[in-house]
C-alpha atoms as a PDB file:
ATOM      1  CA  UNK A   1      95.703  77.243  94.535  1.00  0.00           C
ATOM      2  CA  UNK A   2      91.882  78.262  94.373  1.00  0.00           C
ATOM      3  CA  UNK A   3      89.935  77.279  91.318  1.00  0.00           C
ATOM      4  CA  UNK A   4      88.672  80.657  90.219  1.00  0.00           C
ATOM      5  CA  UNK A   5      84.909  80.823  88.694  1.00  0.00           C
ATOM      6  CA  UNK A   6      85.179  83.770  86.040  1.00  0.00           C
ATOM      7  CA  UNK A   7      82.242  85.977  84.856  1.00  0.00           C
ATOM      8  CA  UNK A   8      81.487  86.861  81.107  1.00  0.00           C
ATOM      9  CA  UNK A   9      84.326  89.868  80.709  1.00  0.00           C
ATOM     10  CA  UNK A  10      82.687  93.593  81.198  1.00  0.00           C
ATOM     11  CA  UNK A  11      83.501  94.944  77.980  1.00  0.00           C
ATOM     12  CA  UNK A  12      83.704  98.977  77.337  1.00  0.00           C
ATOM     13  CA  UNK A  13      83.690 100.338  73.812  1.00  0.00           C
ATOM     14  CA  UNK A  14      87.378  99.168  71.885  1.00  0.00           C
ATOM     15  CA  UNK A  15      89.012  96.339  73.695  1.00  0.00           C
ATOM     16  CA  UNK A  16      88.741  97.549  77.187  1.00  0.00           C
ATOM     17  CA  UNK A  17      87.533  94.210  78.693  1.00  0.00           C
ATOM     18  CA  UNK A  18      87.698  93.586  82.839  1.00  0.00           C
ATOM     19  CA  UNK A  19      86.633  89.780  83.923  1.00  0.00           C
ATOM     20  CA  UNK A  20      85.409  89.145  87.795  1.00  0.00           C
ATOM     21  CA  UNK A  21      85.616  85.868  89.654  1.00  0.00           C
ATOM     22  CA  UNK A  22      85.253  84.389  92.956  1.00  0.00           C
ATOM     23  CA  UNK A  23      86.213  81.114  94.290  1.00  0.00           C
ATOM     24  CA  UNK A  24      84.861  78.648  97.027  1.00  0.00           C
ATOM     25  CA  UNK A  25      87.168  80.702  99.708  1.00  0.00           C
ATOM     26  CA  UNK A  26      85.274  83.644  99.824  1.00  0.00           C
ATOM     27  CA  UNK A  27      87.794  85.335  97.659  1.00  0.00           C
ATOM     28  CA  UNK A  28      87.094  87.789  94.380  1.00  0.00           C
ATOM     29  CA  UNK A  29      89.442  88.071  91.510  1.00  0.00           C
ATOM     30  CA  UNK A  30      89.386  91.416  88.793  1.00  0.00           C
ATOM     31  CA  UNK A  31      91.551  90.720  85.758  1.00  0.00           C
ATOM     32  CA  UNK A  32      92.184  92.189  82.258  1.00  0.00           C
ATOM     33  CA  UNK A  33      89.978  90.096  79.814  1.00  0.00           C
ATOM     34  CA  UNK A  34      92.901  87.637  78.513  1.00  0.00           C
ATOM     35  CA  UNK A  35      95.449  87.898  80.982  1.00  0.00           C
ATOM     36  CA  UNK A  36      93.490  86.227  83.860  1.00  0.00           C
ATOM     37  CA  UNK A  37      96.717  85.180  85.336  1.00  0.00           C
ATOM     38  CA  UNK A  38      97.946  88.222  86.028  1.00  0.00           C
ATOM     39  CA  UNK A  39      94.939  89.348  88.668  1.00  0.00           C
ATOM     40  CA  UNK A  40      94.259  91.279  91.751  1.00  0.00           C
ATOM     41  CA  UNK A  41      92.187  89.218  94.282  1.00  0.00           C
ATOM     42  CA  UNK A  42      90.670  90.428  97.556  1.00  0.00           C
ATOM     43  CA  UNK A  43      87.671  89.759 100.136  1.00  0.00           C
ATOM     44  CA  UNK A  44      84.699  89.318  97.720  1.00  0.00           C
ATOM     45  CA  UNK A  45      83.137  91.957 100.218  1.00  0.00           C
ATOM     46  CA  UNK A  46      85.694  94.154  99.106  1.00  0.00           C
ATOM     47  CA  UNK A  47      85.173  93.677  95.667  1.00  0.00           C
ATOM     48  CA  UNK A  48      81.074  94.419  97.058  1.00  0.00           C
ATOM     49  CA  UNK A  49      82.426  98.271  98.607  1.00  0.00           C
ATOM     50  CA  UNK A  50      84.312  99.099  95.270  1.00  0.00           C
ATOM     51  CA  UNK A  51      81.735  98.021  93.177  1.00  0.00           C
ATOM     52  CA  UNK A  52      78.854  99.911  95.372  1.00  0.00           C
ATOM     53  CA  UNK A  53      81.193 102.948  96.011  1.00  0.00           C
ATOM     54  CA  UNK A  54      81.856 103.434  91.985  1.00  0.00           C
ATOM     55  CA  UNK A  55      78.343 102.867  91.339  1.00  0.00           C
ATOM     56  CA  UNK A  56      77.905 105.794  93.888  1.00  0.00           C
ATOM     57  CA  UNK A  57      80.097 107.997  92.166  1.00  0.00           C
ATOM     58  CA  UNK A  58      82.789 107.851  94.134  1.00  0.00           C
ATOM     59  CA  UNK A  59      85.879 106.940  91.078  1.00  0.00           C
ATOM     60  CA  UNK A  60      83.947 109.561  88.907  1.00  0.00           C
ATOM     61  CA  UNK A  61      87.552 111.965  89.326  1.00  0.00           C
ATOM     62  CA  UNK A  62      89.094 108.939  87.775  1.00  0.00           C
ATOM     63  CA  UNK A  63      87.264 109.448  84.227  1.00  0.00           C
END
């Protein structure tokens, strides 16, 4: 198993908390601040498109 590198959690107002990681494979992890073993891990080029696509707007439906 990889040995994942995880950010500082993203923290919303309450305890909404998200944590991002990568690991030497070229792999990113998203997890729930706490439960980091329960994650969803894809290309970290991927996790590059979702990130640039919601900061484009594109997830706004979702709020």
């Amino acid at each position: 198993m990889a040995q994942i590198s995880w950010e500082d959690p993203f923290c919303a107002e309450g305890n909404n908390c998200f944590r991002i990681g990568t690991d030497d494979h070229g792999n990113a992890y998203v997890a729930v601040a706490g439960a980091e073993d329960a994650y969803v891990t894809d290309t970290r080029e991927a996790l590059r498109t979702l990130t640039c696509d919601i900061k484009a707007g594109k997830a706004d439906h979702l709020l």
